[in-house]
Protein backbone atom coordinates (compact mmCIF):
# COMPACT_ATOMS: atom_id res chain seq x y z
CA UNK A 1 4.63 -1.75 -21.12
CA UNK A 2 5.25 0.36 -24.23
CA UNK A 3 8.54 2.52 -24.03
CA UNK A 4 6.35 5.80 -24.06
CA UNK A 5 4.84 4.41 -20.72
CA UNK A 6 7.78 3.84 -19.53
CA UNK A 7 9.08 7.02 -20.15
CA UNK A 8 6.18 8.88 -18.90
CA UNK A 9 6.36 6.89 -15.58
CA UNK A 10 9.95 7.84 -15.13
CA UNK A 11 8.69 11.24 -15.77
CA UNK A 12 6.09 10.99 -13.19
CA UNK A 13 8.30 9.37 -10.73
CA UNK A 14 10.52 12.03 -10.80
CA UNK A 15 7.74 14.95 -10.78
CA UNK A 16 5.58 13.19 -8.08
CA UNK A 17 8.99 12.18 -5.73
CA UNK A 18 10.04 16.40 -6.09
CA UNK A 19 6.69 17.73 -5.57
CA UNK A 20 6.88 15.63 -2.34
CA UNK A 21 9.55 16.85 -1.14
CA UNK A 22 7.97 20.66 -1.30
CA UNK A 23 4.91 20.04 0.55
CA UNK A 24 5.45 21.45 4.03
CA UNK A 25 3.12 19.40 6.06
CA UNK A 26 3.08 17.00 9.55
CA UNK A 27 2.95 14.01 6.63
CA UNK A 28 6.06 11.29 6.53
CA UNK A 29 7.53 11.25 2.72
CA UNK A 30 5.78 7.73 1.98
CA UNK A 31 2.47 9.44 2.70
CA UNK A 32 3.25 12.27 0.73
CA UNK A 33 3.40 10.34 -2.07
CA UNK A 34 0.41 8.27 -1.22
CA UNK A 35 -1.60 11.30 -1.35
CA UNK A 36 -0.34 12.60 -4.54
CA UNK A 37 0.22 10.01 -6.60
CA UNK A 38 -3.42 9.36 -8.34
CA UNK A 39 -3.29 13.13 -9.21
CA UNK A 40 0.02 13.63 -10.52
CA UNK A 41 0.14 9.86 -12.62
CA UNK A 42 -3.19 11.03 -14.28
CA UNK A 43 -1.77 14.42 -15.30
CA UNK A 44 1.43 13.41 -16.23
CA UNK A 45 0.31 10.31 -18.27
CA UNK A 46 -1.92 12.42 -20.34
CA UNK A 47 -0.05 15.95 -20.50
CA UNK A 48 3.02 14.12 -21.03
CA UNK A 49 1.38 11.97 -24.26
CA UNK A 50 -0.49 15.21 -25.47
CA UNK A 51 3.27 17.06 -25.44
CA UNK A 52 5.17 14.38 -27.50
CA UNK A 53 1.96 14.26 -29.97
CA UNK A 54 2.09 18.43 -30.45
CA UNK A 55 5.42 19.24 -29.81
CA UNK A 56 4.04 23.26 -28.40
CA UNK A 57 6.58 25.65 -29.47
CA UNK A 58 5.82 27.82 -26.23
CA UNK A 59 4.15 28.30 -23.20
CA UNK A 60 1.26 31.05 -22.28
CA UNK A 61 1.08 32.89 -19.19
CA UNK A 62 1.75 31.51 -16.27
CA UNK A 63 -1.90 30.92 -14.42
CA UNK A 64 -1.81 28.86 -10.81
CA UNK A 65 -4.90 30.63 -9.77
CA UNK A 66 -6.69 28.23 -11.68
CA UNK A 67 -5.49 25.41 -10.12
CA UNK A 68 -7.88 22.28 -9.39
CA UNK A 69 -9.23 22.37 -5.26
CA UNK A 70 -8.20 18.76 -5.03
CA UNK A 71 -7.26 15.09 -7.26
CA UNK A 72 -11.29 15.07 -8.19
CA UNK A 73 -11.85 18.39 -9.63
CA UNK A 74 -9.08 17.84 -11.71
CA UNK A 75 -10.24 14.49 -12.56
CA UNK A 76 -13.80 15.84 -13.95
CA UNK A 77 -11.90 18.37 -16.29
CA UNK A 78 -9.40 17.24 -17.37
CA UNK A 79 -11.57 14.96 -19.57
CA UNK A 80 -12.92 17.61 -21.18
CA UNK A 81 -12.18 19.20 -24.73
CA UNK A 82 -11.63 22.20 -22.61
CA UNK A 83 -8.42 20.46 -20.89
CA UNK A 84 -6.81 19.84 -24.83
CA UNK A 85 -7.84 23.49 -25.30
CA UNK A 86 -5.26 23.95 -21.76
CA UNK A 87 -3.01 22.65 -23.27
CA UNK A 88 -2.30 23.85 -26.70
CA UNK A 89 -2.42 27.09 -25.03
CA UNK A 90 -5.58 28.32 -26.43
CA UNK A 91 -6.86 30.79 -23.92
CA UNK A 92 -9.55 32.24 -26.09
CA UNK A 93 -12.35 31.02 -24.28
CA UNK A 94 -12.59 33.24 -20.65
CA UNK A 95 -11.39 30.92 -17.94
CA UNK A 96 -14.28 31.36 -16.27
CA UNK A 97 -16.64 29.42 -18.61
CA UNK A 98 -14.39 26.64 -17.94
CA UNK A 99 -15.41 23.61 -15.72
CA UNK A 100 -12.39 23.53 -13.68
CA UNK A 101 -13.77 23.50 -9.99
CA UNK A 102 -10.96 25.20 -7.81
CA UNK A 103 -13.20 24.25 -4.38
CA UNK A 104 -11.75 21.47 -2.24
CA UNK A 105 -14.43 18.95 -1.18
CA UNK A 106 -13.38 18.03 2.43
CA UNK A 107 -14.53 15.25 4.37
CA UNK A 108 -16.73 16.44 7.65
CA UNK A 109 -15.74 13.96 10.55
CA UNK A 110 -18.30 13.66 13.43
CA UNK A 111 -16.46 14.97 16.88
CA UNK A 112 -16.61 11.48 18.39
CA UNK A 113 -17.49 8.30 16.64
CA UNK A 114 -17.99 5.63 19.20
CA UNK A 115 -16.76 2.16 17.38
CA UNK A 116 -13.53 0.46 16.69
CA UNK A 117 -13.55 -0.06 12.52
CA UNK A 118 -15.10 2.75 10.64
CA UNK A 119 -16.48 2.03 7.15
CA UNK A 120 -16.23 4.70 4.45
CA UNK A 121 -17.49 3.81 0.76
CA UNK A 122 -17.29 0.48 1.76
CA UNK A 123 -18.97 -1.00 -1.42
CA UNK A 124 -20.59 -3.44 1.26
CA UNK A 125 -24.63 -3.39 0.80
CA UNK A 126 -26.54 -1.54 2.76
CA UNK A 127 -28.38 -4.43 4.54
CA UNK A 128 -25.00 -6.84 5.36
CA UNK A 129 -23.62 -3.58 6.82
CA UNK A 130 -26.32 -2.46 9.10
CA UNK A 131 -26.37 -6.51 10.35
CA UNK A 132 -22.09 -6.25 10.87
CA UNK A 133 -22.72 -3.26 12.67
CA UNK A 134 -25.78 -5.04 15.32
CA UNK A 135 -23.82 -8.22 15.14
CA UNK A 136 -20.48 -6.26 16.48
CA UNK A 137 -22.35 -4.16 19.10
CA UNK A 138 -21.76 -1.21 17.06
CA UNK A 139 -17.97 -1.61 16.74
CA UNK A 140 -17.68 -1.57 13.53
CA UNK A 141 -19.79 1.54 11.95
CA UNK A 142 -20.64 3.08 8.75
CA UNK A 143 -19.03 6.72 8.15
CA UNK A 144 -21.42 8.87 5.70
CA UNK A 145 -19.68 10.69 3.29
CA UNK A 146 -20.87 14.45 4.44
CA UNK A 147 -18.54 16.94 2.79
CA UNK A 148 -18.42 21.11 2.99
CA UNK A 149 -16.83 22.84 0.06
CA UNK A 150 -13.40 25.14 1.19
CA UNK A 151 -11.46 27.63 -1.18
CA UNK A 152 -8.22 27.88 -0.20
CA UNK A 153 -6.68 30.80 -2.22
CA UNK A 154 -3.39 30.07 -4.20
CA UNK A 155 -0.15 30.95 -2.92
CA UNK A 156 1.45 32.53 -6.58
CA UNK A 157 4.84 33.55 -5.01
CA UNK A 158 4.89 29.89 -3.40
CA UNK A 159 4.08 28.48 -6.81
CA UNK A 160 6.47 30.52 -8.92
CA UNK A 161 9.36 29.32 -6.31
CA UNK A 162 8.70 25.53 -6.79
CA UNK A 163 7.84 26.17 -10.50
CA UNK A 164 12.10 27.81 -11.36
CA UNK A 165 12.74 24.30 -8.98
CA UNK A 166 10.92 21.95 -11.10
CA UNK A 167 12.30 23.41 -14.18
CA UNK A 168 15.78 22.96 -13.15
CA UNK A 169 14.84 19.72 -11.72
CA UNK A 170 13.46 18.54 -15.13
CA UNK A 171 16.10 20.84 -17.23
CA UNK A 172 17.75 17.75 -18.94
CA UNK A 173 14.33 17.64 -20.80
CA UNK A 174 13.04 19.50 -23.80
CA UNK A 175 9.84 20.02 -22.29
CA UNK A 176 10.85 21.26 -18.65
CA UNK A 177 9.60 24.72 -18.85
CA UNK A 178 5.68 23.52 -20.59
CA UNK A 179 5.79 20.76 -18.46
CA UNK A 180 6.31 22.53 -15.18
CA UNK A 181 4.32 25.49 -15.79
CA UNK A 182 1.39 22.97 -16.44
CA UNK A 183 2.06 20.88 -13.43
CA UNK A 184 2.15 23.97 -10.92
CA UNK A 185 -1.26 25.78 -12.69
CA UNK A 186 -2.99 21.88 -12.16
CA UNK A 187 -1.60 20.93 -8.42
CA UNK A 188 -4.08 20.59 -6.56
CA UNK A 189 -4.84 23.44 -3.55
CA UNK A 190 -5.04 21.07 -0.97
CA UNK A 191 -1.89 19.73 -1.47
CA UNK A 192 0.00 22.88 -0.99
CA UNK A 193 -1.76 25.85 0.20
CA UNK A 194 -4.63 23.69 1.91
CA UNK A 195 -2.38 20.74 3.33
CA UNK A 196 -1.61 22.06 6.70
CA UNK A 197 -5.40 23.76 7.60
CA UNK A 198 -7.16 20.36 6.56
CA UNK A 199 -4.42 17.79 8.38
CA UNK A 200 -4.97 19.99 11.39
CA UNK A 201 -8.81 19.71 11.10
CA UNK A 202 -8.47 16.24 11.57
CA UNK A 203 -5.71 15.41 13.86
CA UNK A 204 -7.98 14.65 16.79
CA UNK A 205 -8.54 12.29 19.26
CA UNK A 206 -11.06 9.56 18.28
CA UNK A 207 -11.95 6.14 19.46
CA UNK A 208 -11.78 3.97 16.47
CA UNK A 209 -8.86 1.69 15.30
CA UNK A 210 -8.96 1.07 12.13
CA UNK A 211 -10.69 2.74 8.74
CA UNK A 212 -11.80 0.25 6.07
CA UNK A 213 -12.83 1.34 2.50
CA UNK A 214 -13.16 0.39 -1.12
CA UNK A 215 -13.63 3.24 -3.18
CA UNK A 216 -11.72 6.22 -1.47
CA UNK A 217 -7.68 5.26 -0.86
CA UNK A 218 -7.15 6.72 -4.41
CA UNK A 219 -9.81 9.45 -5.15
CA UNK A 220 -10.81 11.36 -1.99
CA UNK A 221 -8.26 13.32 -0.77
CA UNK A 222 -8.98 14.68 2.65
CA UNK A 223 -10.16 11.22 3.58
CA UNK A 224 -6.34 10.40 3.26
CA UNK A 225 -5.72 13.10 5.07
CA UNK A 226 -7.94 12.08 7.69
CA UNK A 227 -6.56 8.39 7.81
CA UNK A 228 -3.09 9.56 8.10
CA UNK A 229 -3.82 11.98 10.65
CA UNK A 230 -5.03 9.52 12.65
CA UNK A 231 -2.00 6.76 11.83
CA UNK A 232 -0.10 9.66 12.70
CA UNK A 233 -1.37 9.70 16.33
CA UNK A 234 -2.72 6.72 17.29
CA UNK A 235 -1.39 3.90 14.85
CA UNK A 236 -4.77 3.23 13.19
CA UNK A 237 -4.60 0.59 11.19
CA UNK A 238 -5.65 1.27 7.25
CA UNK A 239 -7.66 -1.90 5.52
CA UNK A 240 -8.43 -2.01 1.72
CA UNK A 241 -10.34 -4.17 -0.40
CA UNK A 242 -10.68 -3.84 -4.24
CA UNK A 243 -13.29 -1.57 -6.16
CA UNK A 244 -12.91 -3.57 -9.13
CA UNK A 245 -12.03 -6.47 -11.05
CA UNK A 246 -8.56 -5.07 -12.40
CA UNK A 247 -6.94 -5.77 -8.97
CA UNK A 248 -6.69 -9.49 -9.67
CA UNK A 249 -6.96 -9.58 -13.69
CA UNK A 250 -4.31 -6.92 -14.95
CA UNK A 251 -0.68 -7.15 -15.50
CA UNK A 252 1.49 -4.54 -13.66
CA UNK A 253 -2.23 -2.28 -12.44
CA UNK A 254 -0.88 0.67 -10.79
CA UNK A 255 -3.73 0.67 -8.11
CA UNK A 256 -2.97 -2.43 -6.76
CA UNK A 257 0.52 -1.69 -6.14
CA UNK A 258 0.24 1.56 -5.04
CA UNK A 259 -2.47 1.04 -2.78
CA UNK A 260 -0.28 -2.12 -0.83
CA UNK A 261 2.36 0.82 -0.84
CA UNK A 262 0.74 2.47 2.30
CA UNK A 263 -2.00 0.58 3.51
CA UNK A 264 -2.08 -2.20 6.94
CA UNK A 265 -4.23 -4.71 5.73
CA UNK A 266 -6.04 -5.59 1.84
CA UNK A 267 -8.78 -8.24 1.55
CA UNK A 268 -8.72 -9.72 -2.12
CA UNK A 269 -11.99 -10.55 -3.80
CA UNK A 270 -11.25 -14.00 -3.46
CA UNK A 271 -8.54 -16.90 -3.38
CA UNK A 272 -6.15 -15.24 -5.72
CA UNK A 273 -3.93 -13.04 -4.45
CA UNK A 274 -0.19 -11.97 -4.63
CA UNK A 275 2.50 -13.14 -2.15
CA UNK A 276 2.13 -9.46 -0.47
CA UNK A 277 1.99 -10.47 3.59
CA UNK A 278 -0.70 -7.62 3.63
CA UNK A 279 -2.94 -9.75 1.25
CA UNK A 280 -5.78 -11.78 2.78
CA UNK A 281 -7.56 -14.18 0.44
CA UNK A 282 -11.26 -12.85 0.80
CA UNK A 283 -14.68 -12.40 -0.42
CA UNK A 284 -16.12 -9.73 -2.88
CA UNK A 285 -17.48 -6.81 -1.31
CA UNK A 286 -20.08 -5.80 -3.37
CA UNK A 287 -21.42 -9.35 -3.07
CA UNK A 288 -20.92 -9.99 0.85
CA UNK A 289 -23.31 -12.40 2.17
CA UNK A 290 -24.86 -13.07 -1.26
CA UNK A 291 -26.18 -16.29 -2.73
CA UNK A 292 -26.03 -17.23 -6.29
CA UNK A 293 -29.51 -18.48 -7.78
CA UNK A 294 -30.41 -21.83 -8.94
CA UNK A 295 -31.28 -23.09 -11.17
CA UNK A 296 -29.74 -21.59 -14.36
CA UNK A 297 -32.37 -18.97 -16.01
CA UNK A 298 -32.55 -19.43 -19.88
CA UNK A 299 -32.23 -16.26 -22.08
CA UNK A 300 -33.93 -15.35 -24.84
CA UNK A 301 -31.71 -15.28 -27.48
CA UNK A 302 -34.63 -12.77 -29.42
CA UNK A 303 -32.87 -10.14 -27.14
CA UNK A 304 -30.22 -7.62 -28.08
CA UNK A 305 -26.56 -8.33 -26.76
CA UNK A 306 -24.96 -5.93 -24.62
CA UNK A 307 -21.44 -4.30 -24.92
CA UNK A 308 -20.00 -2.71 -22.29
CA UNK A 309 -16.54 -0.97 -22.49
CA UNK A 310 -13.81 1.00 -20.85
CA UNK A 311 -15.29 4.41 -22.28
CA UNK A 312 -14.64 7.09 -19.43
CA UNK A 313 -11.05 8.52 -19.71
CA UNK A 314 -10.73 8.90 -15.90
CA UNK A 315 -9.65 5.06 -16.43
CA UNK A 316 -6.70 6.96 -16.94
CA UNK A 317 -5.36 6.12 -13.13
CA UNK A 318 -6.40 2.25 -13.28
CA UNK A 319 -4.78 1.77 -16.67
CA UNK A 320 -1.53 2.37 -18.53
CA UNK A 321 -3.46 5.24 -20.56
CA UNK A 322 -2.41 7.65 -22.94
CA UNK A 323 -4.86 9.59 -25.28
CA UNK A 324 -3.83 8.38 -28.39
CA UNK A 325 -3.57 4.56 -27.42
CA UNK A 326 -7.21 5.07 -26.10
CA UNK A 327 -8.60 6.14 -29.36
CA UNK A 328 -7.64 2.95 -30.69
CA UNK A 329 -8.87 0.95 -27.95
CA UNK A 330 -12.51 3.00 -28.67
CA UNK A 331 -12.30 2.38 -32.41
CA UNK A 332 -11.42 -1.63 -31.71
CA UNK A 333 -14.54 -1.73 -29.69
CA UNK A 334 -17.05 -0.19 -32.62
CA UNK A 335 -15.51 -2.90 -34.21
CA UNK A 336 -16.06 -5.24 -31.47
CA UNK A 337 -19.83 -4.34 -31.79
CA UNK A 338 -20.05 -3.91 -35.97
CA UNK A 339 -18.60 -7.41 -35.96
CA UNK A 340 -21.39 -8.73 -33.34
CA UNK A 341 -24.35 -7.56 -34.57
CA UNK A 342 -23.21 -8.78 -37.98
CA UNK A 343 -22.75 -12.58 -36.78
CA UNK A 344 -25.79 -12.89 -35.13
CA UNK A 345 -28.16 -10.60 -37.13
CA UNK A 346 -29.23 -8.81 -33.76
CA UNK A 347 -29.34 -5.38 -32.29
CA UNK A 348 -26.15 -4.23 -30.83
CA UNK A 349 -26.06 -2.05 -27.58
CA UNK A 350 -22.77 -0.05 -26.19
CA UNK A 351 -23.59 0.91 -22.56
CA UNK A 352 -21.56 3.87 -21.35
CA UNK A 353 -21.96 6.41 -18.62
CA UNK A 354 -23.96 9.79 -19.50
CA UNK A 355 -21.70 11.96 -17.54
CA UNK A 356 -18.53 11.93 -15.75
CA UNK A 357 -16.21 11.15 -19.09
CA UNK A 358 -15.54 13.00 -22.02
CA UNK A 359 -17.67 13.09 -25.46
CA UNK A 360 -14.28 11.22 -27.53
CA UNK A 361 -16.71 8.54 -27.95
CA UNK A 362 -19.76 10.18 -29.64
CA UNK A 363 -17.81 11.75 -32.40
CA UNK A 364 -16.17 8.24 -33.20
CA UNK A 365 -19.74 6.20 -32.77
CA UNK A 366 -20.63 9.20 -35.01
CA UNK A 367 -18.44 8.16 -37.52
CA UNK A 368 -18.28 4.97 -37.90
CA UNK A 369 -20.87 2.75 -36.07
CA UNK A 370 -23.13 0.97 -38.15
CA UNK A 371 -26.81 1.41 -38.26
CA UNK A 372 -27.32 -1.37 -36.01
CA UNK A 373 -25.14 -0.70 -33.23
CA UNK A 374 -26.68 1.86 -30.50
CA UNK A 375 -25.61 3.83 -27.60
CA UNK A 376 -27.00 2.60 -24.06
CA UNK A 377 -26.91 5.41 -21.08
CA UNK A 378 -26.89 3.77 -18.49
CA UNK A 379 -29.65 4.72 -15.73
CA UNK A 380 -29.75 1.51 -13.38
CA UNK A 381 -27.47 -0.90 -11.73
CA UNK A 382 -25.62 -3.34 -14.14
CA UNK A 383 -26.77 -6.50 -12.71
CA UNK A 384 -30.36 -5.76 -12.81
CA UNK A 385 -30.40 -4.57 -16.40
CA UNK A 386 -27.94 -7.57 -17.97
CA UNK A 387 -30.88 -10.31 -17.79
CA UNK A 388 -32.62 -8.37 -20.29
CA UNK A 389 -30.26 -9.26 -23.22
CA UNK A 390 -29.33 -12.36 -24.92
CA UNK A 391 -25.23 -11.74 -24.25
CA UNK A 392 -23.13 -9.68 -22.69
CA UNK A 393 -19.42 -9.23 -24.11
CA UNK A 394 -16.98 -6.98 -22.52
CA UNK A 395 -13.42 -5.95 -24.35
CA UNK A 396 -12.13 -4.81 -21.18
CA UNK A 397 -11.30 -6.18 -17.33
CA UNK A 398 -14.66 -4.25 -16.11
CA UNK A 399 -16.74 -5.39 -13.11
CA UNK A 400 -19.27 -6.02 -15.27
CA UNK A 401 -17.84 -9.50 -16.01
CA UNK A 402 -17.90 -10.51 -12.88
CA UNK A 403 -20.82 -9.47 -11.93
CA UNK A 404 -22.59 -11.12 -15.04
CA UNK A 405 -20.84 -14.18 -14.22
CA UNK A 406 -22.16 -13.89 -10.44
CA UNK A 407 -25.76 -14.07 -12.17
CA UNK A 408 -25.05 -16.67 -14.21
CA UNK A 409 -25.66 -14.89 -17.42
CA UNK A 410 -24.00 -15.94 -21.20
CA UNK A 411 -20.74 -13.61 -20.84
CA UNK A 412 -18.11 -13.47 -23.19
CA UNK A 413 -14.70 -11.33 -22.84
CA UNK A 414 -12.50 -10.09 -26.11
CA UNK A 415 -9.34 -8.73 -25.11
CA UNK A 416 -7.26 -8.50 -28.02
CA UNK A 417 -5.52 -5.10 -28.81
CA UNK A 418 -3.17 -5.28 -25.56
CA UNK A 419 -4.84 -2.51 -24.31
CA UNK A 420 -5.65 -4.64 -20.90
CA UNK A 421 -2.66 -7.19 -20.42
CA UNK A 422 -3.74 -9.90 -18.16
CA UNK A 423 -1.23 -10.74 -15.07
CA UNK A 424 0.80 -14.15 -14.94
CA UNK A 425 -0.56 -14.61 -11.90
CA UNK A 426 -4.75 -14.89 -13.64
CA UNK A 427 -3.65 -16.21 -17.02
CA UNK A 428 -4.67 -20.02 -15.49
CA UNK A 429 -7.97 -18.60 -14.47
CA UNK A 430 -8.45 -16.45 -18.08
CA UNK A 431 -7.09 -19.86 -19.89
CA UNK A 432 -10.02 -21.86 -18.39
CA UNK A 433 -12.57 -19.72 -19.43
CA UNK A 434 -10.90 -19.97 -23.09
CA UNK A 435 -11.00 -23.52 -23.32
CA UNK A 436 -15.18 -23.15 -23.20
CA UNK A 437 -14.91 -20.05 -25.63
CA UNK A 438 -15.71 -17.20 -23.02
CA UNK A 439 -12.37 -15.86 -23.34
CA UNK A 440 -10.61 -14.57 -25.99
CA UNK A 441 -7.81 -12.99 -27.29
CA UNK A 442 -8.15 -12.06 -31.03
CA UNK A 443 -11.24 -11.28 -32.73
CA UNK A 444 -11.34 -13.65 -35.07
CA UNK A 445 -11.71 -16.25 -32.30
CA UNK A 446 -14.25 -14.40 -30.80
CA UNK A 447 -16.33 -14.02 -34.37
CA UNK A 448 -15.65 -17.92 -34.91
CA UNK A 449 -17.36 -18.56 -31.88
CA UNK A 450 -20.04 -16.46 -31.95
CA UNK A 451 -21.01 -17.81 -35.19
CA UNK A 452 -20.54 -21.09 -33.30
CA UNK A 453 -23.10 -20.51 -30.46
CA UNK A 454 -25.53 -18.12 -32.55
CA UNK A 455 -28.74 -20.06 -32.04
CA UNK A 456 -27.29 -22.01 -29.47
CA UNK A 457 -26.94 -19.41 -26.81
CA UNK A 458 -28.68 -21.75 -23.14
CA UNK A 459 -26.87 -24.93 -24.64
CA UNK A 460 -23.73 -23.62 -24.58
CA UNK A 461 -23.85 -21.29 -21.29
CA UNK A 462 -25.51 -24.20 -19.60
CA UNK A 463 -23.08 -26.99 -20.58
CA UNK A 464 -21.43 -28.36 -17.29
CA UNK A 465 -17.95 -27.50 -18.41
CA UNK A 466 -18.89 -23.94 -18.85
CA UNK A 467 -20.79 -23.64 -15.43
CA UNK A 468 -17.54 -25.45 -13.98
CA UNK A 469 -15.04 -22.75 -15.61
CA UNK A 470 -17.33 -20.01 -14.61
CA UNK A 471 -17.37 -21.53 -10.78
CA UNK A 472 -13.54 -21.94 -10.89
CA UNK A 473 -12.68 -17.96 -12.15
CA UNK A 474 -15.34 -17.34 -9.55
CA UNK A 475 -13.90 -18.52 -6.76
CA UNK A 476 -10.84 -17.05 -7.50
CA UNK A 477 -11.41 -13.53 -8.39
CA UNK A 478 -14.57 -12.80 -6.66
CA UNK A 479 -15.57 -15.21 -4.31
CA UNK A 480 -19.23 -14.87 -3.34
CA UNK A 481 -20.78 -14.99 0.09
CA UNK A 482 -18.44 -15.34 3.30
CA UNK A 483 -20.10 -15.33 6.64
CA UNK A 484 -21.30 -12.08 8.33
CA UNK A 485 -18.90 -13.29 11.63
CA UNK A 486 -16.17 -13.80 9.51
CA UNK A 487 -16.42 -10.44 8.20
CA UNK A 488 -16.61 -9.00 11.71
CA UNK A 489 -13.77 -11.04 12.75
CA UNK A 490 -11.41 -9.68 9.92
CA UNK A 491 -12.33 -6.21 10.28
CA UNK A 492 -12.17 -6.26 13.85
CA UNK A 493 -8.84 -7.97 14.37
């Protein structure tokens, strides 16, 4: 980790550990901080970054009535030019036309929900769920995700209190006033002024004993809430299961670790896994009861090759992520895609999200993509849309590797600007998949062996050494299948 990463971590630390401490709520410290923490990580990481690139010479007016409703409405703006416009204190455009949402989204829980494990955003397919739930006489139950929208109004005398604090908290700094002012105007509602109305809301008796999700320890607020509500008074226990590939491939990823920090129980995507007593080698959610075709389809190498990358800054909480160091990263990767279609004298495709990320991207494809290359919006789920290209290459740890690997189609990875470092604990896994070229770690390699397999596309995917690696890194980081009464045994017991 770079030495401005470190230093905006201590920040954080420091910022996320005091605002803790000032949130009067029925919550134990630990879960303070488990509630906070993918909110004030994300602003401090990028704030932080956008301060030591600008160096402000002063702050504007004081404005916590704009603060974000909860860690999600912050998350959609603050990926917006309007968010850099935030923060170089540019107030010429009426608040109002901004896209900050300063509603809180909270969870609506049924009164009574008759079954022992609830799932919430379980990333489990429909079909495998609804057969858990018959095979477990309805014990273990799907929880919809119906939400009502709640303004809570800021507190401004409560704010202005904690902001003098955090200034003399952070005074040893030359940024502690900006810094402070920002962090109070972008907390969250529901973290101070909403905290105590939505814990109460949930703290009710129910009949269920555990809560099981993918997506939602990190993003959806009140569904924290709710959980620890219900820890709170009735020991419920908390099981987790990745909602992505990272978990197992990245060095030192912040989601893993902070998600162990709190939670009972974590089912790994398959049989690697850290030495965390909470960890239990698993299967791959997304992919539960799932069997991989045979035999082998051939592509046609005619087809375009597919890039997919890392393009959405609300990565931001999964990796070590500063605006500046992302830039980069998006310029390596219209290099990535320059150098690909050039090899193989084919059509070059970048697929990237159409919403929910900022327009960084465009401006740089603008610039300097090559006639070639084209933008993809995605519309469809990635595993049904890969077959119809020749190759897929990914420069980051996406789930789109695995799941192209899961259906058997030519994948190659390129990480090699450090922008994704893998963990000890995968680099036998990653080194496999180098020794039959669909790894790599420099481009060069990866252009020598494109040039390599250009032509030669089937041969090469279909080569039993290749199948073997891709079996091996399988089983390892997202082990397919796993019988439906196993899964009702683990998330029953």
């Amino acid at each position: 980790m770079s030495e401005p990463l470190i230093f905006a971590e201590h920040i954080n630390n420091k910022i996320c550990d005091f605002l803790a401490n000032k949130i009067v709520a029925p919550l134990t410290h630990e879960q303070k901080i488990a509630l906070i923490s993918p909110w004030c990580r994300s602003f401090t990481h990028t704030t932080l970054d956008w301060y030591l690139n600008n160096k402000p010479q002063h702050t504007s007016q004081f404005c916590p009535d704009n603060a974000p409703g909860d860690t999600l409405a912050f998350m959609r703006w603050h990926k917006t030019d309007d968010y850099l416009h935030y923060l170089s204190g540019n107030h010429s455009t009426d608040w109002s036309c901004k896209q900050i949402q300063t509603q809180s989204e909270l969870l609506v829980l049924p009164r009574f929900i008759w079954a022992k494990t609830i799932a919430f955003q379980s990333g489990i397919r429909k079909k495998f769920l609804t057969q858990l739930t018959l095979l477990s006489f309805l014990k273990i139950r799907k929880l919809s995700y119906k939400k009502k929208i709640h303004q809570f109004s800021t507190d401004t005398t409560l704010r202005n209190k904690i902001l003098y604090e955090l200034i003399d908290h952070l005074k040893e700094y030359p940024f502690a006033i900006w810094l402070s002012q920002k962090t109070l105007e972008m907390l969250p509602r529901i973290f101070l002024e909403g905290i105590n109305e939505t814990y109460a809301n949930y703290d009710k008796n129910q009949s269920f004993d555990a809560i099981f999700s993918s997506d939602c320890w990190s993003s959806i607020d009140s569904f924290k809430i709710m959980a620890f509500a219900q820890k709170n008074r009735r020991k419920v226990r908390l099981i987790g299961t990745p909602h992505a590939f990272n978990y197992s491939a990245l060095d030192k990823f912040w989601l893993r670790t902070y998600e162990l920090s709190f939670l009972d129980k974590y089912l790994s995507w398959g049989a690697l896994c850290d030495q965390d007593p909470k960890v239990i080698p698993f299967y791959i959610n997304k992919f539960a009861g799932y069997q991989r075709s045979q035999p082998i389809k051939r592509v046609d190498e005619k087809n375009p090759i597919l890039l997919t990358g890392a393009m959405r800054p609300n990565h931001l909480v999964e990796y070590p992520f500063e605006p500046t160091i992302f830039k980069q990263y998006l310029l390596d990767e219209i290099n990535i895609a320059h150098i690909t279609a050039q090899t193989t004298k084919r059509a070059v495709k970048i697929r990237t999200r159409n919403k929910d990320r900022g327009g960084s991207f465009e401006i740089l494809f603008r610039e300097h993509a090559p006639a070639n290359v084209v933008l993809d919006f995605q519309s469809g789920a990635f595993i049904n849309e890969v077959t119809n290209y020749s190759l897929h290459v990914s420069d980051n740890t996406s789930t789109t590797i695995v799941e192209s690997l899961i259906v058997n189609h030519p994948t190659i990875i390129v990480i090699a600007n450090g922008y994704f470092p893998i963990d000890n604990m995968a680099s036998d896994s990653f080194n496999t998949l180098k020794e039959v070229g669909i790894f790599h770690t420099t481009i060069q390699s990866y252009r020598i062996h494109l040039a390599k397999i250009n032509g030669h596309m089937n041969d090469w995917w279909h080569d039993h050494r290749t199948q073997l690696a891709v079996t091996n890194f399988l089983n390892k980081h997202a082990r397919i299948g796993g019988e439906i009464t196993i899964w009702k045994n683990t998330l029953l017991n």
